[in-house]
Protein backbone atom coordinates (compact mmCIF):
# COMPACT_ATOMS: atom_id res chain seq x y z
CA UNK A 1 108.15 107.28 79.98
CA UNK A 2 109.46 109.84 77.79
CA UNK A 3 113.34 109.51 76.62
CA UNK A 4 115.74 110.71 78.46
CA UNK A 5 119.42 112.17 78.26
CA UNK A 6 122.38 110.79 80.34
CA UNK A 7 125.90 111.65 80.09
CA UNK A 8 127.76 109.05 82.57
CA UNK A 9 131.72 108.49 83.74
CA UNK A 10 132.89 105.93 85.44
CA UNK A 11 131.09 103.44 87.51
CA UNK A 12 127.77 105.40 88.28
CA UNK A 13 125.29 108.27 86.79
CA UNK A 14 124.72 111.02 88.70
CA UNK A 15 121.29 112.08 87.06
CA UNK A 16 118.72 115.32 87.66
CA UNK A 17 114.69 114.52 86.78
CA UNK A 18 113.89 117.58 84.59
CA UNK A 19 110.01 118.64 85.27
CA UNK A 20 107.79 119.72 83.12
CA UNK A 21 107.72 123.41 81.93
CA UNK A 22 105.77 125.97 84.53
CA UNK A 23 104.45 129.40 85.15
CA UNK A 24 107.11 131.48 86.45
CA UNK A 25 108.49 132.01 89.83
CA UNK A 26 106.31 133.31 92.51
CA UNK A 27 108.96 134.36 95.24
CA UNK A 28 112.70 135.22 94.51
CA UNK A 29 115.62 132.85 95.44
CA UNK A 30 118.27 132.35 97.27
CA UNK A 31 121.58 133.89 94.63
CA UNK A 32 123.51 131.20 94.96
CA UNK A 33 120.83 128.56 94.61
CA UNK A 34 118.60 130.09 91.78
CA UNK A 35 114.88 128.44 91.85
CA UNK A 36 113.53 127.61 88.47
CA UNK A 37 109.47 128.45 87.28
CA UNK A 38 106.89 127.33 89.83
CA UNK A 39 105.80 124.21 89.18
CA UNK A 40 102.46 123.49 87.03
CA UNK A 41 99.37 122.83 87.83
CA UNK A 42 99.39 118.73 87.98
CA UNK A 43 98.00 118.92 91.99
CA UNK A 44 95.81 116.38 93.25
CA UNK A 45 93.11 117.73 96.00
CA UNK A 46 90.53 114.72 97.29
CA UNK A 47 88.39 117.02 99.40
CA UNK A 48 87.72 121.03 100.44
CA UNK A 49 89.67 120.00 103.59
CA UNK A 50 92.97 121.83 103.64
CA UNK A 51 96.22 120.09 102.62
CA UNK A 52 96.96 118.45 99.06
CA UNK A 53 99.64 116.75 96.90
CA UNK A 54 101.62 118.48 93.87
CA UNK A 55 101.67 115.22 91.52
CA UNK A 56 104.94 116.57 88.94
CA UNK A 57 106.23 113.81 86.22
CA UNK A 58 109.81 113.81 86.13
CA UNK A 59 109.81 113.32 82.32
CA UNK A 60 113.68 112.63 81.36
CA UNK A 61 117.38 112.99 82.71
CA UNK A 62 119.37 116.16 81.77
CA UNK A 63 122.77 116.88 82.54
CA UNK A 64 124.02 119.75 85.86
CA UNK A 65 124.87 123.21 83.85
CA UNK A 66 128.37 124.03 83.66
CA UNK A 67 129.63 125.45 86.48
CA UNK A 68 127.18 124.89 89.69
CA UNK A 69 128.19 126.23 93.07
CA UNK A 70 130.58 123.25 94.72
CA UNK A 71 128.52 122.95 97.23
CA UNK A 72 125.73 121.68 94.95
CA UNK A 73 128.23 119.17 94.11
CA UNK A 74 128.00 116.95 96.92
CA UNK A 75 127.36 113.59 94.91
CA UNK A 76 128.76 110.22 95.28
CA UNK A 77 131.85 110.05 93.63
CA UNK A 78 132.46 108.18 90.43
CA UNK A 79 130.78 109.78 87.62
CA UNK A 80 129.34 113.01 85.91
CA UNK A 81 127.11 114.81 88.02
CA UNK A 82 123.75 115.55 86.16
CA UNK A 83 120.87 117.78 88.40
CA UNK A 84 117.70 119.41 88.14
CA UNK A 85 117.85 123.25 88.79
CA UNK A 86 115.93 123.93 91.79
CA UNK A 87 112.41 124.62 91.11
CA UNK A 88 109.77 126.50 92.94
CA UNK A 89 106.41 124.98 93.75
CA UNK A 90 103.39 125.35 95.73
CA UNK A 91 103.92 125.13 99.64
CA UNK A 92 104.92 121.67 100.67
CA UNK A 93 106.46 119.82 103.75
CA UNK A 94 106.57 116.08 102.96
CA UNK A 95 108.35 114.75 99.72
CA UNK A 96 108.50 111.14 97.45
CA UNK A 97 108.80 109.85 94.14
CA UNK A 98 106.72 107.25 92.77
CA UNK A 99 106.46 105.15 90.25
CA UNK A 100 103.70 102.93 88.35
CA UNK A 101 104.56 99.01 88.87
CA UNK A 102 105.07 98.15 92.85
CA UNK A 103 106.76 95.21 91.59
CA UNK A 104 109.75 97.07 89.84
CA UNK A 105 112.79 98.51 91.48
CA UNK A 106 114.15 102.40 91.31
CA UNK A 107 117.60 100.83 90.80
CA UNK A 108 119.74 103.65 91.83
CA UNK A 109 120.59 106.80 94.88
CA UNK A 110 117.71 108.98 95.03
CA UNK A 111 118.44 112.81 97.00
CA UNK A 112 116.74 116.15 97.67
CA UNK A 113 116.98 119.53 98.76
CA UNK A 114 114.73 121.56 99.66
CA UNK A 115 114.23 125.36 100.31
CA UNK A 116 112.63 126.29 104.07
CA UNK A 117 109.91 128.63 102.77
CA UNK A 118 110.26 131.01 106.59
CA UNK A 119 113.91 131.79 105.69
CA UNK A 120 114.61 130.97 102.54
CA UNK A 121 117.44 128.74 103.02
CA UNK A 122 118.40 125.78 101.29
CA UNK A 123 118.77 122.09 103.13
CA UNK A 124 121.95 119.72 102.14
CA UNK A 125 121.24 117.10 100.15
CA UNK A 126 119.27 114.17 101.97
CA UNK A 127 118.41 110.52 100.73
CA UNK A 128 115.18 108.75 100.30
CA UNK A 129 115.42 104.90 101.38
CA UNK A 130 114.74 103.47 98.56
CA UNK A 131 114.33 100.09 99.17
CA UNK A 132 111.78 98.53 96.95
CA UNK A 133 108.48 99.17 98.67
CA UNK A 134 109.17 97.40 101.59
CA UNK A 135 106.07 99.04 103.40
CA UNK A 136 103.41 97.08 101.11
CA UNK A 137 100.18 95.78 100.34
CA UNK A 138 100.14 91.55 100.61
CA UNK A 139 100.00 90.85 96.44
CA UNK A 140 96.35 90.56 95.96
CA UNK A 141 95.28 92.40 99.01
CA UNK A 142 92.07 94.70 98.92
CA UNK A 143 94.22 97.51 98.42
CA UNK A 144 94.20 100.46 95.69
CA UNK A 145 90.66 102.42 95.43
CA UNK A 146 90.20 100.91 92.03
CA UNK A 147 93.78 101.41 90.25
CA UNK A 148 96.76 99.48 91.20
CA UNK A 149 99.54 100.14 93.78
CA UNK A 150 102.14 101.89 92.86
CA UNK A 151 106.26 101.66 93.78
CA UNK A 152 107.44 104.24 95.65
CA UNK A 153 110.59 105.50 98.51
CA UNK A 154 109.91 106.55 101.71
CA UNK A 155 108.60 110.05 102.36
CA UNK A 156 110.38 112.18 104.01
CA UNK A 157 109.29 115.28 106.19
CA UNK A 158 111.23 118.43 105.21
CA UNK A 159 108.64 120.84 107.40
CA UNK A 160 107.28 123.76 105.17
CA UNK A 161 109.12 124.04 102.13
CA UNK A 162 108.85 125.98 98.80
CA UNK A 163 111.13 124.82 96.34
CA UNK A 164 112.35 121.56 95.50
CA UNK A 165 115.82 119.81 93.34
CA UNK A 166 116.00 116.23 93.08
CA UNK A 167 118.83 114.09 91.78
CA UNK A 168 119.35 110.47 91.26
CA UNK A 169 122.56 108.23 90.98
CA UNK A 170 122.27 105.41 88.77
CA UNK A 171 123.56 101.91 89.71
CA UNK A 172 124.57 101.33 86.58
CA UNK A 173 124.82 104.24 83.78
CA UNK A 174 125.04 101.23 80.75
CA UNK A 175 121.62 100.36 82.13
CA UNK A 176 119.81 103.57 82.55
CA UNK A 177 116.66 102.54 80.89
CA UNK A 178 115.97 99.71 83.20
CA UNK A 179 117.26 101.84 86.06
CA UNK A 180 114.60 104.07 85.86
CA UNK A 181 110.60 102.51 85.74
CA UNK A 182 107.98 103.82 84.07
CA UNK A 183 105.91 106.78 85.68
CA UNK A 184 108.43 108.40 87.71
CA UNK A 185 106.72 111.20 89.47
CA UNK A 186 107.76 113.85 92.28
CA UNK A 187 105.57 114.11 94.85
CA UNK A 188 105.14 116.73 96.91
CA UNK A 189 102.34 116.99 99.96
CA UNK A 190 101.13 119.49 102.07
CA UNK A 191 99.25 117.80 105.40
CA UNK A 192 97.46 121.36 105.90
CA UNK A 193 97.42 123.41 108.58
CA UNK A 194 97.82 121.59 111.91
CA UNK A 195 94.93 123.68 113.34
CA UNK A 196 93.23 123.10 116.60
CA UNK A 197 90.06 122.50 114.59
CA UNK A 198 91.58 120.28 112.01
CA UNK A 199 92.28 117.59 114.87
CA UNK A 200 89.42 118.23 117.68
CA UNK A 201 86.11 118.46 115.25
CA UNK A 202 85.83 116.15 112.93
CA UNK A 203 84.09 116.03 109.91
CA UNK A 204 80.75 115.80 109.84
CA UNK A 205 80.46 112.74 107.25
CA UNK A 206 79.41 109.28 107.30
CA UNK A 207 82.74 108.14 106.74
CA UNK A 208 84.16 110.11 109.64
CA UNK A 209 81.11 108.84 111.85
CA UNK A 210 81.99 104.70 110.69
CA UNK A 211 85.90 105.32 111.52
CA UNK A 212 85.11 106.80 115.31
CA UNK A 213 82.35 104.22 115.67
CA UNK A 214 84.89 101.71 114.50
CA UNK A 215 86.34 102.54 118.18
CA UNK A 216 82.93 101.88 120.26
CA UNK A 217 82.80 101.17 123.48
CA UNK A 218 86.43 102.50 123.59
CA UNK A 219 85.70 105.71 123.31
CA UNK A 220 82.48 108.26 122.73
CA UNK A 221 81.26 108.95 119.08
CA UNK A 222 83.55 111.88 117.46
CA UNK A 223 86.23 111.36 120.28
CA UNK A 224 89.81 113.15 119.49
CA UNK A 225 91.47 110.61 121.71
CA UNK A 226 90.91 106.68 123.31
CA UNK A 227 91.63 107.41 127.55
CA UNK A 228 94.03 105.12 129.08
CA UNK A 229 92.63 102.28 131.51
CA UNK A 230 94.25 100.28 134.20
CA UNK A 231 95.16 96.33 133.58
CA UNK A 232 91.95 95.52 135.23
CA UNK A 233 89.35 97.95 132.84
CA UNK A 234 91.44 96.81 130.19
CA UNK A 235 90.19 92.94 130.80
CA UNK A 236 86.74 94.42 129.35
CA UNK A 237 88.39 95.39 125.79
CA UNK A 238 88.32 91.53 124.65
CA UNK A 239 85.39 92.41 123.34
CA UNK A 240 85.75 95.09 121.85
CA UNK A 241 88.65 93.09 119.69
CA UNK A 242 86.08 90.54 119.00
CA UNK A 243 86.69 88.20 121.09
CA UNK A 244 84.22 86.50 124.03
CA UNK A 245 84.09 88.16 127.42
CA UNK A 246 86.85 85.97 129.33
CA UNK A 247 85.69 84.39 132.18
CA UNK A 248 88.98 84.75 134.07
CA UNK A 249 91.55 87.54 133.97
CA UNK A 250 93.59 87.19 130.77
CA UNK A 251 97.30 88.53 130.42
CA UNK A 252 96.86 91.56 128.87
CA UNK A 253 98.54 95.05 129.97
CA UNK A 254 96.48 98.11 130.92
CA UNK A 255 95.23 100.37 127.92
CA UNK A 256 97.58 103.44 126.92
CA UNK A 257 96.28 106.75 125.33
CA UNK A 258 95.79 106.58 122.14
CA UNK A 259 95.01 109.95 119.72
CA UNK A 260 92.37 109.21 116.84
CA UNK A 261 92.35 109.68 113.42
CA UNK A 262 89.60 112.98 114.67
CA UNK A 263 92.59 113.50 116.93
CA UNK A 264 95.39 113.89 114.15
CA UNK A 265 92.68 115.32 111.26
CA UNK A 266 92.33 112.57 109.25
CA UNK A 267 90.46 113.33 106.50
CA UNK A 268 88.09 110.66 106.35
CA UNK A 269 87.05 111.21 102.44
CA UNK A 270 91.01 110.14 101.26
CA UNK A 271 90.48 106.75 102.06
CA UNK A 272 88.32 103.77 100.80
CA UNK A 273 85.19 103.50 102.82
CA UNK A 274 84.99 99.87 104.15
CA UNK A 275 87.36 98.45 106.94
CA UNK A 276 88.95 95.12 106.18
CA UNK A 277 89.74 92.89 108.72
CA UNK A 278 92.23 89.82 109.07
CA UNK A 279 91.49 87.27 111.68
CA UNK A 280 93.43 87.93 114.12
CA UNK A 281 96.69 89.43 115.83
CA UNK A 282 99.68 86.61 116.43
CA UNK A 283 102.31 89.26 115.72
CA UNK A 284 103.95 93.24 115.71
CA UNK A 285 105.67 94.33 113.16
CA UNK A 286 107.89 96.73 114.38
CA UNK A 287 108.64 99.71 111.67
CA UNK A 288 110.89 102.98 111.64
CA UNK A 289 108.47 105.45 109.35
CA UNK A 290 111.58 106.34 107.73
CA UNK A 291 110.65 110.03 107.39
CA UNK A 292 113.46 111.34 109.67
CA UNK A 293 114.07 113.11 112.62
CA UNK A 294 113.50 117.11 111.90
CA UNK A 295 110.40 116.80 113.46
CA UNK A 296 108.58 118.28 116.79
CA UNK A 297 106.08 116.66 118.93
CA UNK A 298 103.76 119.30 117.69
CA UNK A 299 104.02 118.75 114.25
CA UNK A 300 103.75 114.90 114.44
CA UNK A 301 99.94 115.11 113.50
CA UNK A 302 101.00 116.80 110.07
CA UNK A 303 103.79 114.29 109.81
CA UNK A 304 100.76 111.44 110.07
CA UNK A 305 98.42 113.66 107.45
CA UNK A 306 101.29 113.99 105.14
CA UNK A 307 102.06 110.12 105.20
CA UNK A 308 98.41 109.31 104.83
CA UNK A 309 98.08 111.41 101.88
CA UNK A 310 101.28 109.88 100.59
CA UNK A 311 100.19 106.45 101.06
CA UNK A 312 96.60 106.83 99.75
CA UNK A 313 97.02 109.56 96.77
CA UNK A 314 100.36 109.03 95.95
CA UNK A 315 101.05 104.63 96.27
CA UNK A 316 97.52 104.07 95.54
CA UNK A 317 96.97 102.29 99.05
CA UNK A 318 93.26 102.10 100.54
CA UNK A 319 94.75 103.81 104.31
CA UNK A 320 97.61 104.86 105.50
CA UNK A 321 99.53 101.34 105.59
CA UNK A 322 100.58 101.47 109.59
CA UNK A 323 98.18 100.50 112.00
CA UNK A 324 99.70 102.47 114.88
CA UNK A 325 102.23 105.45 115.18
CA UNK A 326 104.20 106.75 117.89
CA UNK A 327 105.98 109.78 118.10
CA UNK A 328 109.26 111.07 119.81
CA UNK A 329 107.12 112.31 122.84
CA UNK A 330 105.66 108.30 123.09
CA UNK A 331 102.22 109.68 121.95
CA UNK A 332 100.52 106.64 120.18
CA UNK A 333 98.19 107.44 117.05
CA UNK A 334 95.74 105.01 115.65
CA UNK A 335 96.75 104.62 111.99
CA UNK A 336 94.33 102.56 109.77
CA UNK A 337 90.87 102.77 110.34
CA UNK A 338 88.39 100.09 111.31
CA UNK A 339 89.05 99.86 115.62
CA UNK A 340 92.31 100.24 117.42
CA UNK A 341 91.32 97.14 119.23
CA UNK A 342 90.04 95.03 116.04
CA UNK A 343 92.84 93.12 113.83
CA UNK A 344 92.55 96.03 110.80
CA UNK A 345 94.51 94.55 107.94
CA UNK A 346 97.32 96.79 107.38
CA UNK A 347 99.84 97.56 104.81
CA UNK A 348 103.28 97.44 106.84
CA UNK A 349 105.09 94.47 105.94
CA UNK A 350 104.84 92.34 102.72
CA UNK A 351 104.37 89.27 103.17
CA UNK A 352 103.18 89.00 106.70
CA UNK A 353 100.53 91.39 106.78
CA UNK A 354 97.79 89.02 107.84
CA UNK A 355 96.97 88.04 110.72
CA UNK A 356 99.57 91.07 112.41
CA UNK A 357 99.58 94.65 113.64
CA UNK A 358 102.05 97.09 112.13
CA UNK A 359 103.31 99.89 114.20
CA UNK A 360 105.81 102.83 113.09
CA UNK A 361 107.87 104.64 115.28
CA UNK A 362 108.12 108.33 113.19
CA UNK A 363 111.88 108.66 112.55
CA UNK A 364 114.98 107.20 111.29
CA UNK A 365 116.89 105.23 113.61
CA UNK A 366 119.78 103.27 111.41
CA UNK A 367 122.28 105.81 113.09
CA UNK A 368 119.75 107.83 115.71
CA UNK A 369 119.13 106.16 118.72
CA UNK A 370 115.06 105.56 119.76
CA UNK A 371 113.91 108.04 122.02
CA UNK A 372 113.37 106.67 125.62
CA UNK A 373 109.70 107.96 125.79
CA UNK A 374 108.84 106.17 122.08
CA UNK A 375 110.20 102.89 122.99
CA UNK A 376 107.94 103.03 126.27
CA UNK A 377 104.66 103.66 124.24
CA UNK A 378 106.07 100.59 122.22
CA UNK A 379 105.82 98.23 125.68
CA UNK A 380 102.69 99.66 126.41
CA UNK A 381 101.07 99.35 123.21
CA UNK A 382 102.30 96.09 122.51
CA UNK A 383 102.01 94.83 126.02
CA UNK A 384 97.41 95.93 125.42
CA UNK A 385 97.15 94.99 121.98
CA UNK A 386 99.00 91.18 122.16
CA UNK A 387 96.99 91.07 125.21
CA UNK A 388 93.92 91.37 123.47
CA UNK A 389 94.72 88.36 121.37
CA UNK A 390 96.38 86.38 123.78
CA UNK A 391 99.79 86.78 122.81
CA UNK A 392 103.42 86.17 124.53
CA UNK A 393 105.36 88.77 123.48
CA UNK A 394 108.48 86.58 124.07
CA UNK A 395 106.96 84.29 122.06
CA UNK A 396 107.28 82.82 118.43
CA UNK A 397 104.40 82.28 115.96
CA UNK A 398 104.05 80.52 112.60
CA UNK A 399 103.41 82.52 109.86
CA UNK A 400 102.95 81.68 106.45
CA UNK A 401 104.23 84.44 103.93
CA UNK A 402 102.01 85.38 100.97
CA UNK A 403 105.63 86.15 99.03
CA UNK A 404 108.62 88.70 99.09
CA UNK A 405 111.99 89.30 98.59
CA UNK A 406 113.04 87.03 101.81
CA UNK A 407 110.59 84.45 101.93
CA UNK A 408 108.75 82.81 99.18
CA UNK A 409 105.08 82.25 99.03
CA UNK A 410 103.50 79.85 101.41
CA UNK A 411 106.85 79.86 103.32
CA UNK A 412 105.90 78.56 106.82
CA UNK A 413 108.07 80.88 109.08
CA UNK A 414 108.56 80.98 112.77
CA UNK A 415 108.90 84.77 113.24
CA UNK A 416 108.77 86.79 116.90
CA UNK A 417 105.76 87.62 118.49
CA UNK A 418 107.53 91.04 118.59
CA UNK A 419 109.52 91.38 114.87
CA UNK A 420 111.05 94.01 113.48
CA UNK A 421 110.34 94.54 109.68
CA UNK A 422 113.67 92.84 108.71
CA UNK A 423 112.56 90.12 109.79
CA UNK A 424 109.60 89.59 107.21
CA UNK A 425 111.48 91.47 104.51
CA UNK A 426 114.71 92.46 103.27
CA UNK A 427 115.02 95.76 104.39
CA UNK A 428 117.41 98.24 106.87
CA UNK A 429 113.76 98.95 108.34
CA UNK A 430 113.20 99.50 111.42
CA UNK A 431 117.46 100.97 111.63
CA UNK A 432 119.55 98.92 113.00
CA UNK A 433 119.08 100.90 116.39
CA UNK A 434 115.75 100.43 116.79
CA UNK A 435 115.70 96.76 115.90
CA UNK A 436 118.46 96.43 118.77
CA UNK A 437 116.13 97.44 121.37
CA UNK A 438 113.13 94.41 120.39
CA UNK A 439 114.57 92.07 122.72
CA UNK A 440 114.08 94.23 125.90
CA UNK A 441 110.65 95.52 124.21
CA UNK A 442 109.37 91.71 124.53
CA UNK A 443 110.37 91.44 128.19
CA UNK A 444 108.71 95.16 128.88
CA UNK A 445 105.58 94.31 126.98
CA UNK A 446 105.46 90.48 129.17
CA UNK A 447 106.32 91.72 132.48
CA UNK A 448 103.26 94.95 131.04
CA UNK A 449 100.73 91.80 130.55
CA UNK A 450 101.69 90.36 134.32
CA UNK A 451 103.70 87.34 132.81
């Protein structure tokens, strides 16, 4: 990393990442909130599908000019605020910051703000959890395409944006250069239009043609969606999970809808080719996506797109890390490809990602309360895919933790058939409200399998 300047009072360092120099500013800005140049050129496009990811270093810490507007000046208290000036970039709507070792913390309060690009209008500032990659790769997992996984916070959807100021409070100001790893980047993604061809026809490739096949006899080749099936058509999905035909009815609840990754317009090309598999499903991990709430039904396919991107070109992963998503509307996505029925190896929960199925509600729900119709899909989802593997939801299972910040490696742990991510990790994930409603999500997903 390049040095950096930091000017710091009291017990913590308010700090703005300076990016690099850029062309100049394509659309005028708001008086009171100025936008710098447009930012360069540093974008990282996988394929001629629309949709892409502004990749900007944030080189070194300057200090706030004298005299910004007071509402600019809505920092923690307790030491010298320092910002970036708000910069113009390319059309974005999702937005992290990343960094090069997964293994080292961003020790320190990381905010943006963001300019709506239909109005012009500038958002307060809002936080990035920035808990230290708690979604993860297992250590050693087949993840990566080649380089290594990177740290990062949790996206977060900001809808279509146009400029961009980020600041960061340091934990400690005396320890600035530990506070701050190395190959701190801004990252800003687009998902692309969220056209009716960019989630009914899928691309005509052979990676888009393994992921739907992935799905046989689910669903036809190139289907946008999985149909729903009773308890009794859902007996015949064993099978489909890899198991043996059973010879008497098993408890497993009836199939919900499930969208695609043709359905959402996944761009097949982002991720590595192969599946990977673990060897079976003993547990949920229940997630919050962390992205919050500002979010329609509508636009939860770009949401998914912008978080795949993010977790593929931006943390190095080999898929987007969830295995399921549901939205606010209970519409449940398939998330990592390989088979929505098949235990896909995902990258949810480190630790505990063998052997489990990670599904992320898309919101924040520390303070926000689930919405009724999200926490349904959960039952039903959990209720067909436990089922599959002969699961109790109101049961426990022993699972043995490949290492993280709660239990060590080869820790033998006796963790919910239903678990919230807490419970694998140290982390607020899935919010506090969400994790309160787990107990009545086992009973909804037993009494779903006819226990």
């Amino acid at each position: 990393m390049r040095p950096f300047l930091a000017s710091c009072l009291g017990a913590a360092c308010t700090a703005a990442l300076a990016l690099p120099p850029a062309p100049a500013a394509a659309r005028p800005a708001d008086p009171a909130h100025p936008a710098g140049p447009v930012a360069g050129p540093e974008a990282s496009r996988a394929s001629d599908l629309p949709g892409g990811t502004q990749s900007l270093p944030l080189e070194h810490l300057v200090p706030a000019a004298p005299g910004a507007p007071a509402q600019d000046m809505a920092a923690p208290q307790g030491g010298a605020v320092h910002e970036l000036a708000p910069r113009t970039v390319r059309p974005f709507s999702l937005v992290g910051i990343v960094w090069d070792d997964v293994a080292v913390a961003l020790r320190g309060r990381v905010q943006i703000r963001t300019r709506a690009r239909d109005d012009g209008r500038w958002s307060g500032w809002q936080d990035l959890q920035n808990e230290k990659s708690d979604d993860a790769p297992d250590p050693g997992a087949p993840e990566g395409l080649g380089s290594a996984a990177r740290g990062s916070t949790a996206p977060l959807w900001v809808g279509a944006s146009d400029a961009v100021q980020v600041r960061l409070t340091l934990a400690d100001p005396h320890r600035a250069a530990l506070a701050v790893p190395h190959g701190l980047r801004l990252e800003l993604v687009d998902p692309g239009p969220d056209t009716p061809a960019a989630r009914t026809v899928p691309a005509a490739t052979p990676e888009a043609t393994a992921s739907s096949a992935a799905n046989a006899p689910l669903a036809p080749l190139g289907a946008t969606e999985i149909p729903a099936a009773d308890q009794a058509a859902a007996q015949a999905d064993v099978t489909a999970a890899g198991g043996a035909a059973p010879a008497a009815p098993v408890h497993i609840g009836a199939r919900p809808r499930i969208v695609t990754r043709a359905g959402w317009g996944a761009d097949e090309k982002l991720r590595e080719a192969r599946f990977v598999y673990t060897r079976n499903v003993r547990a949920v991990f229940v997630h919050h996506s962390a992205t919050g709430n500002n979010y329609t039904c509508a636009e939860a396919p770009s949401v998914i797109r912008g978080l795949y991107r993010y977790h593929v070109k931006s943390s190095h992963w080999r898929d987007i890390g969830y295995n399921f998503l549901i939205d606010k509307c209970g519409t449940i996505y398939e998330g990592r490809a390989g088979g929505v029925a098949k235990p896909v190896l995902g990258a949810h929960t480190l630790g505990f990602n063998n052997d489990s199925t990670g599904i992320a509600l898309l919101g924040s729900f520390v303070k926000t309360v689930p919405p009724h119709a999200a926490l349904e899909a959960l039952g039903k989802l959990t209720a067909w895919k436990l089922g599959l593997h002969g699961a109790d939801p109101r049961g426990r299972t022993a699972m043995t933790s490949t290492g993280g910040n709660l239990y060590r490696k080869g820790k033998v742990v006796e963790q919910h058939v239903i678990s919230g991510h807490r419970d694998g990790f140290k982390t607020e994930c899935p919010g506090t409200l969400l994790y309160a409603d787990l107990p009545a999500v086992r009973q909804t997903a037993a009494r779903l399998q006819g226990r």
